[in-house]
Protein backbone atom coordinates (compact mmCIF):
# COMPACT_ATOMS: atom_id res chain seq x y z
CA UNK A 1 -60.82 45.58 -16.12
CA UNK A 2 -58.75 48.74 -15.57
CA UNK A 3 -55.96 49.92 -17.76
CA UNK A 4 -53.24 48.84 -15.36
CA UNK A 5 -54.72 45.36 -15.01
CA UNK A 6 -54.89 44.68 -18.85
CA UNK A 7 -51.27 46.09 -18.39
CA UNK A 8 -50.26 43.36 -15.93
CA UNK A 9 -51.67 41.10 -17.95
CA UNK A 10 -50.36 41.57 -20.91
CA UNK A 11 -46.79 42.57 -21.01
CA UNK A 12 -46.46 43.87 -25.07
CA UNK A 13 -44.07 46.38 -24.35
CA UNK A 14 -41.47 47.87 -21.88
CA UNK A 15 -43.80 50.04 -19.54
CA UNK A 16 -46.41 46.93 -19.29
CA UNK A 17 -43.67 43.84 -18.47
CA UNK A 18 -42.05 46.87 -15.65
CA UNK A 19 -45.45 46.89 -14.31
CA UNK A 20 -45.89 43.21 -14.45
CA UNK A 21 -42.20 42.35 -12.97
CA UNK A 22 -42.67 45.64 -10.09
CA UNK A 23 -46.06 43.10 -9.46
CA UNK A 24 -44.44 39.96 -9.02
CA UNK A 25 -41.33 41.26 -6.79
CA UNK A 26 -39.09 41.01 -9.65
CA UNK A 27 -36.16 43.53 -9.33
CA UNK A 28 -34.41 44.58 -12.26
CA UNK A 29 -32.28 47.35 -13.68
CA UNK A 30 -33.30 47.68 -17.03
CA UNK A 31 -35.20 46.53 -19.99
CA UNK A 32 -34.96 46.37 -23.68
CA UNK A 33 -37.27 45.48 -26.28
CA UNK A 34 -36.09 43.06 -28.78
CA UNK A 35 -36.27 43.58 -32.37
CA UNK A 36 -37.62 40.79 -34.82
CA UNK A 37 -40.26 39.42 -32.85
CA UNK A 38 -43.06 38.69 -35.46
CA UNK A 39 -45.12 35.99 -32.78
CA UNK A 40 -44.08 37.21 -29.27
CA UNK A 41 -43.24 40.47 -27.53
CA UNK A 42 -39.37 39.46 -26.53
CA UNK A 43 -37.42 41.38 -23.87
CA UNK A 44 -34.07 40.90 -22.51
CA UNK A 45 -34.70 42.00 -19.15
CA UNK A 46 -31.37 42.72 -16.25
CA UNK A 47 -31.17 42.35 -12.86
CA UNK A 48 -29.71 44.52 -10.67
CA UNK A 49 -26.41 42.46 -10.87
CA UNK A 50 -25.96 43.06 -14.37
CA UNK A 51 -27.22 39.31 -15.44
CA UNK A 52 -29.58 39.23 -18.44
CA UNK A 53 -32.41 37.09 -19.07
CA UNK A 54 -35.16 36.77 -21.88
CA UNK A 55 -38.67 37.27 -21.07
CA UNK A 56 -41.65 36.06 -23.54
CA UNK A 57 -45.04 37.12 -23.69
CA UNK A 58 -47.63 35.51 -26.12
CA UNK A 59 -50.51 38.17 -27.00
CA UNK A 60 -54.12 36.92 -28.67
CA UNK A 61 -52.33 38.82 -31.27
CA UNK A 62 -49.22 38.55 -33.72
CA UNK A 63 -46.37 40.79 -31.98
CA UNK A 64 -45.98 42.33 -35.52
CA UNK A 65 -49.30 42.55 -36.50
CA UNK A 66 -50.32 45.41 -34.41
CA UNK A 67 -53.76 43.43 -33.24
CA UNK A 68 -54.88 42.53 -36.20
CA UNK A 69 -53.51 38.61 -36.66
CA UNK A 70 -55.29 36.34 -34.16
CA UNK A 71 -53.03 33.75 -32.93
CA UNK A 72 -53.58 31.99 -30.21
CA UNK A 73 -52.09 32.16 -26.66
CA UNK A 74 -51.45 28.44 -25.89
CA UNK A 75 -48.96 28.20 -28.12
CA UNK A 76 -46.47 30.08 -25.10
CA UNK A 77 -47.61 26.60 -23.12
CA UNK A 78 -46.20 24.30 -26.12
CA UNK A 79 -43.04 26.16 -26.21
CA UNK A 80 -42.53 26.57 -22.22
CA UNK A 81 -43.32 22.57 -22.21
CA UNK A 82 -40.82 21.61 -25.25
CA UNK A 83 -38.02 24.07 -23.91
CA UNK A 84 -38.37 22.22 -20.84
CA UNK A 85 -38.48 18.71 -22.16
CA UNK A 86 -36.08 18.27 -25.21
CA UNK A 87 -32.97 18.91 -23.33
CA UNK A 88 -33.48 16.11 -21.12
CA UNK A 89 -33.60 13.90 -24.57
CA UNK A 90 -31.36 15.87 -26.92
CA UNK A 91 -27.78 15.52 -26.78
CA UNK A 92 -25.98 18.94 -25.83
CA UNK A 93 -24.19 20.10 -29.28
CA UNK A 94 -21.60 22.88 -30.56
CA UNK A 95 -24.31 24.13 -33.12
CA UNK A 96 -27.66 23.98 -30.23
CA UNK A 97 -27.74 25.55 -27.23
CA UNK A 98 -31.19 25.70 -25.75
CA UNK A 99 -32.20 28.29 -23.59
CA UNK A 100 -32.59 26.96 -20.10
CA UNK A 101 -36.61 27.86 -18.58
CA UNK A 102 -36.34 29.83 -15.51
CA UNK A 103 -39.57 30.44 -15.12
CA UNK A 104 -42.95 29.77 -17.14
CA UNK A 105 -45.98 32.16 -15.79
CA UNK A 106 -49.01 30.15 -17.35
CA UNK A 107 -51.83 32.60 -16.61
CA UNK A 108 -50.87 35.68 -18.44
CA UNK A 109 -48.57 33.32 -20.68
CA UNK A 110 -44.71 34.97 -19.51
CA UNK A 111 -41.62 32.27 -20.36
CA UNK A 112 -38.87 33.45 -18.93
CA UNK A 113 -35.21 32.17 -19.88
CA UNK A 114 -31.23 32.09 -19.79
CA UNK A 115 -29.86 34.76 -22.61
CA UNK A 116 -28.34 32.72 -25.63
CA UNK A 117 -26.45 36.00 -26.39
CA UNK A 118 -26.55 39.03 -28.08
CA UNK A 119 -25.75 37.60 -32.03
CA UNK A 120 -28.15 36.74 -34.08
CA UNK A 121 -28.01 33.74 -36.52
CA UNK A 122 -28.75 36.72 -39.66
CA UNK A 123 -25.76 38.26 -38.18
CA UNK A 124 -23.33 34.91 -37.83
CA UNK A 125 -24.34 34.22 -41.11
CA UNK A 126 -22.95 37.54 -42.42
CA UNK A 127 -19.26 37.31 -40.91
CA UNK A 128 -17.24 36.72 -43.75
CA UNK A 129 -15.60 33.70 -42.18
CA UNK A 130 -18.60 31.64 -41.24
CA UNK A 131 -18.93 28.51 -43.10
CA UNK A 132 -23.00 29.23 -43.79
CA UNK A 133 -23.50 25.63 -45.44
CA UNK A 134 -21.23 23.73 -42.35
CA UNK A 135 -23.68 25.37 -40.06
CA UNK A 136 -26.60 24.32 -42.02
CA UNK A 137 -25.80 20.54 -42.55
CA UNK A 138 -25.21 20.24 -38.54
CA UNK A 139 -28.34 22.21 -37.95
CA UNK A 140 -30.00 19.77 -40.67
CA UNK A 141 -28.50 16.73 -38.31
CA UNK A 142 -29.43 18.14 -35.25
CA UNK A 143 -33.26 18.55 -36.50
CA UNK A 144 -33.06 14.90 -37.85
CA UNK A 145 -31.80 13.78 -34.53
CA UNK A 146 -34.29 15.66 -32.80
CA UNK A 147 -37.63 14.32 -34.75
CA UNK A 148 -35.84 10.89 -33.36
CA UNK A 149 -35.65 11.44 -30.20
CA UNK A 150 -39.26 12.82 -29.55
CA UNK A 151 -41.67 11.00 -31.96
CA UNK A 152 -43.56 9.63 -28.50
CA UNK A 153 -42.55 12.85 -26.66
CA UNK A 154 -46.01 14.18 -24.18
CA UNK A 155 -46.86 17.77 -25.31
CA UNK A 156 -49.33 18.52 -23.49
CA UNK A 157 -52.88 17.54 -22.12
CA UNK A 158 -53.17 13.90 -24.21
CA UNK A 159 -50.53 14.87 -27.26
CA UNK A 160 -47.98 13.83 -28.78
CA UNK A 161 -45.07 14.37 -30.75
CA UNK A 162 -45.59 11.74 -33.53
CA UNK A 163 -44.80 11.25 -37.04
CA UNK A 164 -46.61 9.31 -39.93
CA UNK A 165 -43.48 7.45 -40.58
CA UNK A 166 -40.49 5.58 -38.79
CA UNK A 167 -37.22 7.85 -38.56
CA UNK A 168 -35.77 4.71 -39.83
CA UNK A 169 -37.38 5.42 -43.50
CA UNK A 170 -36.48 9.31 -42.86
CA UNK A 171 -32.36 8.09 -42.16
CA UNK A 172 -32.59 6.08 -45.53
CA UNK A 173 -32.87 9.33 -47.11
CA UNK A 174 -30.41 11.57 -45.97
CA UNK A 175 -26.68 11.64 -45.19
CA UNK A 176 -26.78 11.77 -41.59
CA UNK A 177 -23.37 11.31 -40.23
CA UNK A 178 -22.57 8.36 -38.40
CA UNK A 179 -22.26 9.99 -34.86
CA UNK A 180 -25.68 10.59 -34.92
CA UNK A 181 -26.97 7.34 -36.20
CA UNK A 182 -26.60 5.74 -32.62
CA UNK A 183 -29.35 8.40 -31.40
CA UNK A 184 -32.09 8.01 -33.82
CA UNK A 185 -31.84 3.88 -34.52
């Protein structure tokens, strides 16, 4: 395989995902390579009209680790499958937004998305009027809400989302607030 195929293939960095959207007759205006990826090579990718959107590529390889991490590829297919599935079971919240799948490119393992936005949750955290515990009591609610909602949620080829116990027992345990309790009962 020649350079510029293993380069169509596998999109780890701004010259290899042009050559792999110039392939596939996707026009864009720029690129940029976003920071503090540790799994994936992430790229917020524009098209000519200014819109963004967030490209994913999962390598053999930890993004951050430079090819020396094995980590393996199929894990792009559980997240393009549970990106696309959980919003049609999850209630739409202030606190979760999830990226809406425009595109998932199974053979060389490309998700592509809408933009959340340019902030971080590091750098919402650091604005000196963010409530940081608020923020992660309805993020602790959401996730409770969530394991719900999808313990007999298809994965993938035969799986399952399951749990070893009932999110009845789970509830017992934790101060979930009553708007919730209608959703995982």
């Amino acid at each position: 395989m020649s350079q510029t195929e293993i380069g169509i293939k596998t999109p780890t960095n701004v010259e290899r995902l042009e050559i792999y959207l110039q392939t596939n007759g996707i026009r864009f205006s720029r690129i940029e390579q976003m920071a503090g990826a540790t799994a994936n090579y992430v790229f917020r990718v524009f098209s000519e009209d200014g819109v963004s959107s967030i490209y994913k590529h999962a390598g053999p390889y930890f993004a951050s680790s430079i090819d020396t991490i094995p980590y393996s590829v199929e894990r792009m297919d559980f997240e393009a499958t549970a990106m696309s599935t959980i919003p049609q079971v999850m209630p739409t919240t202030a606190i979760v937004r999830i990226p809406k799948v425009i595109n998932y490119d199974q053979g060389p393992k490309v998700l592509v998305m809408s933009d959340g936005g340019r902030t971080t949750l590091t750098e919402t955290y650091n604005r000196p009027n963010v409530n940081v515990p608020e923020i992660g009591r309805l993020l602790g609610e959401w996730l409770a809400v969530l394991h719900g909602v999808t313990l007999d949620t298809e994965i993938g080829e035969g799986g399952y989302v399951t749990a070893n116990e009932s999110i009845d027992s789970t509830a017992g345990h934790t101060n979930i607030s009553h708007k919730w309790q209608g959703n995982i009962n």
